[in-house]
PDB file of N, CA and C in Angstrom:
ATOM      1  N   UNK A   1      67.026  10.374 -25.333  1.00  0.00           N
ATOM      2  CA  UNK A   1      67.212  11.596 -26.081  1.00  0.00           C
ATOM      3  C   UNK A   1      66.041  11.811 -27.028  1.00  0.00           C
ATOM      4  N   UNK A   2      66.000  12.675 -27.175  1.00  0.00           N
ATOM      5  CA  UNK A   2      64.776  13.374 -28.201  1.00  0.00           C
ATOM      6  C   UNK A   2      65.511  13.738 -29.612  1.00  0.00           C
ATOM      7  N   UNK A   3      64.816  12.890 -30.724  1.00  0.00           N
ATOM      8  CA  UNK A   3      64.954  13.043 -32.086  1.00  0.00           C
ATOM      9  C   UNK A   3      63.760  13.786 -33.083  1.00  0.00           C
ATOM     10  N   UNK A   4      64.561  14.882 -33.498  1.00  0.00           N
ATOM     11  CA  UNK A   4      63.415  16.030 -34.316  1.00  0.00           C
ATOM     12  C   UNK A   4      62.990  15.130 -35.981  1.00  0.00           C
ATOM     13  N   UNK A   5      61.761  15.014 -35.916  1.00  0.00           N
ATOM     14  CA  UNK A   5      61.358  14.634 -37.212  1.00  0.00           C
ATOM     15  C   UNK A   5      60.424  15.430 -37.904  1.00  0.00           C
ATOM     16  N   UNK A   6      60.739  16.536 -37.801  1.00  0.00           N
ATOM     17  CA  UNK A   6      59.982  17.363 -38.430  1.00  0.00           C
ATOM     18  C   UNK A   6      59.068  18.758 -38.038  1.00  0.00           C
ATOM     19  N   UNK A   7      58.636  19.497 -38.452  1.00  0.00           N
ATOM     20  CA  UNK A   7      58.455  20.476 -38.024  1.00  0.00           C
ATOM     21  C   UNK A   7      58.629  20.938 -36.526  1.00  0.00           C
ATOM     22  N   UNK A   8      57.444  20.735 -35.486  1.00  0.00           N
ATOM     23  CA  UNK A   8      57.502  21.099 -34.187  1.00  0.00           C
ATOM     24  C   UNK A   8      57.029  19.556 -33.015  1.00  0.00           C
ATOM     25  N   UNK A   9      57.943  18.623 -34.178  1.00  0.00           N
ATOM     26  CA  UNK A   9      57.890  17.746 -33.416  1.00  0.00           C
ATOM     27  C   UNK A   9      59.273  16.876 -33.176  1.00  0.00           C
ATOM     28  N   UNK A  10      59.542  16.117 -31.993  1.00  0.00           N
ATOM     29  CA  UNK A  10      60.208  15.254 -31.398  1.00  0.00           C
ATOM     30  C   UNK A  10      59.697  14.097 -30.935  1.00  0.00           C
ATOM     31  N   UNK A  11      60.417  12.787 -31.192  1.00  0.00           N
ATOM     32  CA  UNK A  11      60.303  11.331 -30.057  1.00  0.00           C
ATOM     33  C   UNK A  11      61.122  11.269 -29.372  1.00  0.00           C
ATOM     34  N   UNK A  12      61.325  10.196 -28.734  1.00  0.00           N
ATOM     35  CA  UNK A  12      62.113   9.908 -27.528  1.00  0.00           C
ATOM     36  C   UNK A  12      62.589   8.707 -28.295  1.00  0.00           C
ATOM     37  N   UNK A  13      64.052   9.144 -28.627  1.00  0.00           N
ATOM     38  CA  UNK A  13      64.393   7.465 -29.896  1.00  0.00           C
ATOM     39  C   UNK A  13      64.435   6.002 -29.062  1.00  0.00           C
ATOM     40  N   UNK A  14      64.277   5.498 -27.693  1.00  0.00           N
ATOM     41  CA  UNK A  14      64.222   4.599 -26.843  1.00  0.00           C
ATOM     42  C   UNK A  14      62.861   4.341 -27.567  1.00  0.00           C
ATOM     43  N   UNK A  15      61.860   4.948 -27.661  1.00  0.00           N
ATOM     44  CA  UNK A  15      60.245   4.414 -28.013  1.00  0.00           C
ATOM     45  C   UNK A  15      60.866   3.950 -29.692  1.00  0.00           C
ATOM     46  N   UNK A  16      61.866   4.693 -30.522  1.00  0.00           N
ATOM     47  CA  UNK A  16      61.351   4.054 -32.063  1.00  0.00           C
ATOM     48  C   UNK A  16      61.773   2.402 -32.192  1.00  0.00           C
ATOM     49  N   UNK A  17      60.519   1.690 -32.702  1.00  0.00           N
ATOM     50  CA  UNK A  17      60.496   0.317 -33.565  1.00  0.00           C
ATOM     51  C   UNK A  17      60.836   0.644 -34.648  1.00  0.00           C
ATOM     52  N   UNK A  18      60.876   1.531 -35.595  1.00  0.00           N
ATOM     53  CA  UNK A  18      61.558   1.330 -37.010  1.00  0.00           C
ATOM     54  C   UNK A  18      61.379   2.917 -37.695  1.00  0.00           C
ATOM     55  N   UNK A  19      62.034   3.146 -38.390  1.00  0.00           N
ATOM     56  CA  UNK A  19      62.130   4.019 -39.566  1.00  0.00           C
ATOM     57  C   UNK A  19      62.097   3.568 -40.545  1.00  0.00           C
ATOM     58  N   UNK A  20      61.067   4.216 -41.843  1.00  0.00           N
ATOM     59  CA  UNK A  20      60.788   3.302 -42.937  1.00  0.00           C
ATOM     60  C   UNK A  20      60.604   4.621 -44.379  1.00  0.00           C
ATOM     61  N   UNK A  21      60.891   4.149 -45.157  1.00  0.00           N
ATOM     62  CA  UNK A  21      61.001   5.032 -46.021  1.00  0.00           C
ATOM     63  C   UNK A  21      60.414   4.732 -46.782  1.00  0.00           C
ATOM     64  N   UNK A  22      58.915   6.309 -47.219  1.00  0.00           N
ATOM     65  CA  UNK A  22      57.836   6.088 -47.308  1.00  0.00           C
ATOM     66  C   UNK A  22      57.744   5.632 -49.271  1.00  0.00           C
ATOM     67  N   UNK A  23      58.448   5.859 -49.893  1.00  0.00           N
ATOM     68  CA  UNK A  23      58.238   5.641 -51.479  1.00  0.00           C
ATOM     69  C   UNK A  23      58.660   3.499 -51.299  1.00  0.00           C
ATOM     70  N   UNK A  24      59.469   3.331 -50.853  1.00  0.00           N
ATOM     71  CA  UNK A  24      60.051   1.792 -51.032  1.00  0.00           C
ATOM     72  C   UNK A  24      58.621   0.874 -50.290  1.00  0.00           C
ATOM     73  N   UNK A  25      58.407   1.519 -49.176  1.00  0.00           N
ATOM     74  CA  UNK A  25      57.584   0.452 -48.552  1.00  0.00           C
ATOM     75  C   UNK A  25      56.331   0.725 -48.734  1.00  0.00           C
ATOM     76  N   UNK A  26      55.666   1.716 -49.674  1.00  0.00           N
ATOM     77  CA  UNK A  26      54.217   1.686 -49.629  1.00  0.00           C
ATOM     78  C   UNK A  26      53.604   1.282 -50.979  1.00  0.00           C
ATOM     79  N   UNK A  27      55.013   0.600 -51.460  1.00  0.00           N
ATOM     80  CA  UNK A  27      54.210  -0.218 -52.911  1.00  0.00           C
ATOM     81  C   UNK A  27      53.746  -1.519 -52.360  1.00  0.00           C
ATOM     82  N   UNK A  28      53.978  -1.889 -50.992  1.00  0.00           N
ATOM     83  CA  UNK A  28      53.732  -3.124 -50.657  1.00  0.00           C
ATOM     84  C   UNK A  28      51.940  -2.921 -50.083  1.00  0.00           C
ATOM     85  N   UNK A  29      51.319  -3.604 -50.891  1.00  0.00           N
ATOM     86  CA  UNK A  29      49.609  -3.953 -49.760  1.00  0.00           C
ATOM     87  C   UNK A  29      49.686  -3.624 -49.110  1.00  0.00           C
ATOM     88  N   UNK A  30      50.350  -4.740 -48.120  1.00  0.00           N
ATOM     89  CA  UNK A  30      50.882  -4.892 -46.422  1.00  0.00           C
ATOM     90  C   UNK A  30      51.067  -3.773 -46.162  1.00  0.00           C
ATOM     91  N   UNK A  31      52.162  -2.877 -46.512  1.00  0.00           N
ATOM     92  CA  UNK A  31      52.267  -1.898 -45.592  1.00  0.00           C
ATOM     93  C   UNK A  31      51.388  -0.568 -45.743  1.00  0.00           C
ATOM     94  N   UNK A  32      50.488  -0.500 -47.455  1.00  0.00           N
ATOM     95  CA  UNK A  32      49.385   0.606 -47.264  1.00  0.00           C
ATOM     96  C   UNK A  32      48.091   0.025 -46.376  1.00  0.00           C
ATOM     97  N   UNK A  33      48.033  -1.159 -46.027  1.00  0.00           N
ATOM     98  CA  UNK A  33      46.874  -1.473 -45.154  1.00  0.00           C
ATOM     99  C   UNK A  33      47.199  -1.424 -43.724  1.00  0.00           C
ATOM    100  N   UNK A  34      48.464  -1.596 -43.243  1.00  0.00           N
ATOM    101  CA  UNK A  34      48.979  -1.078 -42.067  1.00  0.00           C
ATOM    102  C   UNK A  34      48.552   0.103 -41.814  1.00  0.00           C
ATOM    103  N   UNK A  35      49.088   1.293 -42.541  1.00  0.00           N
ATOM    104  CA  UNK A  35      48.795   2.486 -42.265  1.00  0.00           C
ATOM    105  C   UNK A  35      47.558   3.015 -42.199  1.00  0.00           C
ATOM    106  N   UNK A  36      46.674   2.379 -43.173  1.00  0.00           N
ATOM    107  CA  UNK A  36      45.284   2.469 -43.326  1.00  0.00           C
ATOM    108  C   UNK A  36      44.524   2.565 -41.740  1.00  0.00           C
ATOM    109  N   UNK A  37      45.042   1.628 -41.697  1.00  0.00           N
ATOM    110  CA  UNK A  37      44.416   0.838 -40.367  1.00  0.00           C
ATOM    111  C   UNK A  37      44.716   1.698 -39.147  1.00  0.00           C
ATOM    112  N   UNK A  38      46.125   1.860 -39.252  1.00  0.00           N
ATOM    113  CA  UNK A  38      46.818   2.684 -38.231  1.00  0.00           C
ATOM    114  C   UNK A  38      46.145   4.019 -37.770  1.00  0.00           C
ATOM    115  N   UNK A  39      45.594   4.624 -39.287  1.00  0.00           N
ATOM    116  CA  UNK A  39      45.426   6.310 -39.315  1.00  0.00           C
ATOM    117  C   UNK A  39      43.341   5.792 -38.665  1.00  0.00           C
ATOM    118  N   UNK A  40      42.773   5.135 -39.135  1.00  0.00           N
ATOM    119  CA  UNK A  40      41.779   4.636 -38.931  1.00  0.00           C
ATOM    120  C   UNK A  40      41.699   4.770 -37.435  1.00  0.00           C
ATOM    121  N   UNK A  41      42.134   3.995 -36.774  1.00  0.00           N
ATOM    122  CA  UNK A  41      42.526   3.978 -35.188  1.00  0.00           C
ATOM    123  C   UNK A  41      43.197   5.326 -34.719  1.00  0.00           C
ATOM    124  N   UNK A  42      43.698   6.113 -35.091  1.00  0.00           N
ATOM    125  CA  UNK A  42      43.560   7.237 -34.910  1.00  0.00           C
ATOM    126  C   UNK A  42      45.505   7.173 -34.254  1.00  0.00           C
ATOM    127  N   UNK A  43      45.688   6.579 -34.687  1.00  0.00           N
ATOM    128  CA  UNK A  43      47.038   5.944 -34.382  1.00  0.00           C
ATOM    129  C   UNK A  43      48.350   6.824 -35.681  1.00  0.00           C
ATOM    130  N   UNK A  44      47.746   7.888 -36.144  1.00  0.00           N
ATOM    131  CA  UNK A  44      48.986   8.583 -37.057  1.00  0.00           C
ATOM    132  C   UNK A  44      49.154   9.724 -36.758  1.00  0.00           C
ATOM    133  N   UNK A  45      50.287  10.361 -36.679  1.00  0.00           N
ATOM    134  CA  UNK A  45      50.263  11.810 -36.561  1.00  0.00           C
ATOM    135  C   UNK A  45      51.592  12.487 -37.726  1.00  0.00           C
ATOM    136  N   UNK A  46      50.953  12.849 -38.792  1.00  0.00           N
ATOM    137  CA  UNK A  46      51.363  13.419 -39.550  1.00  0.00           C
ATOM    138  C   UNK A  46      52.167  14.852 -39.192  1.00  0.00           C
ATOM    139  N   UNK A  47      53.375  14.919 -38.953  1.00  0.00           N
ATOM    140  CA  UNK A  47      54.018  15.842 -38.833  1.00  0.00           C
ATOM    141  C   UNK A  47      54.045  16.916 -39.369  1.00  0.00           C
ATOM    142  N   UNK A  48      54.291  16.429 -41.246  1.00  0.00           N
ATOM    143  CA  UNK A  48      53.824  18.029 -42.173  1.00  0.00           C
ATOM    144  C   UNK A  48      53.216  17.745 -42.730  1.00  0.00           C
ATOM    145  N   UNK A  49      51.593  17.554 -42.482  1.00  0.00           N
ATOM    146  CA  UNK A  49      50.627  17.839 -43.871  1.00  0.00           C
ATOM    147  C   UNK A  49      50.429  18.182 -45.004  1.00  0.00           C
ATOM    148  N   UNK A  50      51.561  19.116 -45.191  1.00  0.00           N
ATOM    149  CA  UNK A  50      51.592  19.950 -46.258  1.00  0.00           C
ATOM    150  C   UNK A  50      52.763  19.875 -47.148  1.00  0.00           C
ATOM    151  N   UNK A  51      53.464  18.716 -46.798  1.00  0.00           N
ATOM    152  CA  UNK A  51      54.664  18.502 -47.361  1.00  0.00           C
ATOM    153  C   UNK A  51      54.653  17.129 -47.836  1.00  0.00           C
ATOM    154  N   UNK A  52      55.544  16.707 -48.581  1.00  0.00           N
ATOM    155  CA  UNK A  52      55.377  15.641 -48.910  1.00  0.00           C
ATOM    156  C   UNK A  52      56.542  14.751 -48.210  1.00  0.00           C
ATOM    157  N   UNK A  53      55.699  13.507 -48.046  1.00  0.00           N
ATOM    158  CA  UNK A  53      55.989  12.674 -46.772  1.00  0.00           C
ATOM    159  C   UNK A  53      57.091  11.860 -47.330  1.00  0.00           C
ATOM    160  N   UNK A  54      58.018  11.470 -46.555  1.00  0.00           N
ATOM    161  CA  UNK A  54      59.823  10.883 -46.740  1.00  0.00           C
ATOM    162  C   UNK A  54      59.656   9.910 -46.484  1.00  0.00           C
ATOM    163  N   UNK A  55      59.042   9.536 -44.920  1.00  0.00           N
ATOM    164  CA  UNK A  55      59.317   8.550 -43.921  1.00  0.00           C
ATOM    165  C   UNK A  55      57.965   8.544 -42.996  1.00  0.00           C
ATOM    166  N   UNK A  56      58.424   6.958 -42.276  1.00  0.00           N
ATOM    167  CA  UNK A  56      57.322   6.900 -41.655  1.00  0.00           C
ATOM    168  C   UNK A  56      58.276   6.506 -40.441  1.00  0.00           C
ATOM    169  N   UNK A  57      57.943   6.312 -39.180  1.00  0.00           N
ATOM    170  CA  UNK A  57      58.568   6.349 -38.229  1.00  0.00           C
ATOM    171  C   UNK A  57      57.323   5.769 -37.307  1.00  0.00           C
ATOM    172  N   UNK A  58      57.572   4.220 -36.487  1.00  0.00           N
ATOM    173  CA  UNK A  58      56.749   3.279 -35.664  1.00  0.00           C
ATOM    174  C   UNK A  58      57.687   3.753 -34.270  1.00  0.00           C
ATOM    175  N   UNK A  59      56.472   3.740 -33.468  1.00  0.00           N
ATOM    176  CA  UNK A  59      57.469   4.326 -31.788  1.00  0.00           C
ATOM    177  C   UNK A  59      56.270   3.432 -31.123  1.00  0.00           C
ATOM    178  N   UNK A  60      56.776   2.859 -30.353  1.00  0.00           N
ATOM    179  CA  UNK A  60      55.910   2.273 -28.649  1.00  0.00           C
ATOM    180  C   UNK A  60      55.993   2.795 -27.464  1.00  0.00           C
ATOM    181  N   UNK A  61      54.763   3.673 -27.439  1.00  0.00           N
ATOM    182  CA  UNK A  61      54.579   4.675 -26.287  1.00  0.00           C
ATOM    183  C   UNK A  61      53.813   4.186 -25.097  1.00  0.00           C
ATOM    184  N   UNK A  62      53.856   4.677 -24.179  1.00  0.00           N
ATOM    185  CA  UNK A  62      53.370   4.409 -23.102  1.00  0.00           C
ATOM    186  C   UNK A  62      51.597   3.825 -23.572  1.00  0.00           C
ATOM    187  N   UNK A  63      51.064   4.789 -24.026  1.00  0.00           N
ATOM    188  CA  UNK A  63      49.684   5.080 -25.127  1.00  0.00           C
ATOM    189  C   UNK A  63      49.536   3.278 -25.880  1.00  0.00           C
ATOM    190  N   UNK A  64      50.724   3.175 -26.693  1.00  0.00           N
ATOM    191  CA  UNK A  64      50.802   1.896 -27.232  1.00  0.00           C
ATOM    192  C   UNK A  64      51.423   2.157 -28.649  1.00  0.00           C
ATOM    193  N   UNK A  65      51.449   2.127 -29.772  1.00  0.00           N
ATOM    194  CA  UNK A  65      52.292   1.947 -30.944  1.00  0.00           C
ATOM    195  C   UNK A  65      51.833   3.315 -31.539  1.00  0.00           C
ATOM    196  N   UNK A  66      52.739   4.423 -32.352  1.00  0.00           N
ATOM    197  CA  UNK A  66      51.989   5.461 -32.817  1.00  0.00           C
ATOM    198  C   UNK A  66      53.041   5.833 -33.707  1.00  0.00           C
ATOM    199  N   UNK A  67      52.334   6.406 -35.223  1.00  0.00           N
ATOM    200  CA  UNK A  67      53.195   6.203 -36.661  1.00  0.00           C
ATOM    201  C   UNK A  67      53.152   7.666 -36.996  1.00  0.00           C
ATOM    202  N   UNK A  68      53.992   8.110 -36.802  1.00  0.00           N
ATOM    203  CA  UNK A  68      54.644   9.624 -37.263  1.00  0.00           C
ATOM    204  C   UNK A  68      55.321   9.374 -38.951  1.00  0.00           C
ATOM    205  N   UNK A  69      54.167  10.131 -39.620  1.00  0.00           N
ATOM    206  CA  UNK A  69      54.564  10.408 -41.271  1.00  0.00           C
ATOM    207  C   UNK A  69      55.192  11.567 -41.021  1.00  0.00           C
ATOM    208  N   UNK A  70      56.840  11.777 -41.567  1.00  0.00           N
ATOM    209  CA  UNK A  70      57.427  12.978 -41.536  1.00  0.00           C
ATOM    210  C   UNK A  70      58.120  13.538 -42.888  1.00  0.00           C
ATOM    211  N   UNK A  71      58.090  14.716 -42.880  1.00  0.00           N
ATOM    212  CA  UNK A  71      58.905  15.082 -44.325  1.00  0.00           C
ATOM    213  C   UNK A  71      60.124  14.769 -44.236  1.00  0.00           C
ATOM    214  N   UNK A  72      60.992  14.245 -43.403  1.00  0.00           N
ATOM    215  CA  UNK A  72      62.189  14.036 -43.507  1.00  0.00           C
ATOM    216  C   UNK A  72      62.987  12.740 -43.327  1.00  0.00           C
ATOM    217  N   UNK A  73      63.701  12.580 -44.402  1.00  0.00           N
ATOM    218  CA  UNK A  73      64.310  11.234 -44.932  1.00  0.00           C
ATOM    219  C   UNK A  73      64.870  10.527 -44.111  1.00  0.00           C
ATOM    220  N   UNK A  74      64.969   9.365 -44.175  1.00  0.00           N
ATOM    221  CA  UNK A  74      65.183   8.237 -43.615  1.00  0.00           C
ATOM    222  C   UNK A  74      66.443   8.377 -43.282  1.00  0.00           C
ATOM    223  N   UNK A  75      67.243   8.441 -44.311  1.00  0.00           N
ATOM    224  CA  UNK A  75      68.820   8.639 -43.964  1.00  0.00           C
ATOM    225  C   UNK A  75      69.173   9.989 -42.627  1.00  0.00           C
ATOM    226  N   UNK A  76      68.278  11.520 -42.847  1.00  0.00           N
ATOM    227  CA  UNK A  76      68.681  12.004 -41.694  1.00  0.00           C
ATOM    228  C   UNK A  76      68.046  11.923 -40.524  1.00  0.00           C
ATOM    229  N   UNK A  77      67.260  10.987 -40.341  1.00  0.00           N
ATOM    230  CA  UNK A  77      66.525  10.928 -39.388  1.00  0.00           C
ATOM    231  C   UNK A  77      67.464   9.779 -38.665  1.00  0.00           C
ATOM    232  N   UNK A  78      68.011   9.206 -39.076  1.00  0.00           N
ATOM    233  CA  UNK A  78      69.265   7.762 -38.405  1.00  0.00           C
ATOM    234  C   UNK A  78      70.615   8.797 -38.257  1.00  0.00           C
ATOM    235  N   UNK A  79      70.967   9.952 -38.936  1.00  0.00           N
ATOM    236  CA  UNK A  79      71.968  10.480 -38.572  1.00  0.00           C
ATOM    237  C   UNK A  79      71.699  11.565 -37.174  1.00  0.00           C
ATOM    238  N   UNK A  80      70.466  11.551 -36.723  1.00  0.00           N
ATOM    239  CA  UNK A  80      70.106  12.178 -35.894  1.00  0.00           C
ATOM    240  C   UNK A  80      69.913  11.070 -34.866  1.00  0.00           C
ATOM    241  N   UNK A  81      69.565   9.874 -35.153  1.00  0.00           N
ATOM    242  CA  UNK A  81      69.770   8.971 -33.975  1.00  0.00           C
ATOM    243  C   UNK A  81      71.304   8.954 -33.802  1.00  0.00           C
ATOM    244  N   UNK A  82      72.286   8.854 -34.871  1.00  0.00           N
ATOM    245  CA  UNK A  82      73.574   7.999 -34.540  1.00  0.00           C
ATOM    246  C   UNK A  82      74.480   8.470 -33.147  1.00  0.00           C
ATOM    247  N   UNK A  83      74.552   9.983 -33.081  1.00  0.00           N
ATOM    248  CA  UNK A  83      75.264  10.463 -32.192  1.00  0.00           C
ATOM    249  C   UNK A  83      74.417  10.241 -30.651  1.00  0.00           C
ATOM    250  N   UNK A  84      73.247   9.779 -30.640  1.00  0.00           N
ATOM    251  CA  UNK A  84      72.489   9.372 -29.499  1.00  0.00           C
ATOM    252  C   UNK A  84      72.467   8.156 -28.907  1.00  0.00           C
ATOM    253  N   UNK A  85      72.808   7.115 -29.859  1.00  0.00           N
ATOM    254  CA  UNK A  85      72.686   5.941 -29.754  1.00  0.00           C
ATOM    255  C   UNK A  85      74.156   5.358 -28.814  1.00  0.00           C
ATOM    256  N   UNK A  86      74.289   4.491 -27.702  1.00  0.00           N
ATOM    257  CA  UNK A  86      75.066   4.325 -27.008  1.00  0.00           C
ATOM    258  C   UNK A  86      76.007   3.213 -27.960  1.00  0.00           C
ATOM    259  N   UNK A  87      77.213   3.492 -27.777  1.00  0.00           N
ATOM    260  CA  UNK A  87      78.053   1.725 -28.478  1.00  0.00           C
ATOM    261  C   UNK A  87      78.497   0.388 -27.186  1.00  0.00           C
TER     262      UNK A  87
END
């Protein structure tokens, strides 16, 4: 299934490795040098530029690992997985 994170974009929630929520985890080094690195490699795709960013969202694509910064929060971005997700 396809999960909307933001403007005119969708993943395929089978590809997401994690949802991360961007104020808690980017006081850590580690994870601003991740991203560093990530956007460096050309490996980010910022959903709303122009908005200010909620979440970060890790997916493993065919391509290989790719980090969608989205304006929208962590919490609805898992309530948009939940009804997708099989029990």
């Amino acid at each position: 299934m396809y999960i909307h994170i933001g403007q005119d974009t969708v993943i395929i929630d089978e590809e997401i490795i994690g949802i991360f929520d961007m104020e808690n985890t980017t006081v850590m080094k580690s994870t601003v040098d991740y991203l560093n690195k990530a956007e460096k490699n050309g490996n980010v795709n910022n959903v709303a530029p122009f908005e200010l960013p909620k979440s970060f969202v890790v997916t493993n694509t065919q391509k290989g690992k790719k980090i969608h910064i989205s304006p929208v929060s962590v919490g609805t971005i898992l309530r948009r997985t939940e009804s997708k997700i099989p029990t």
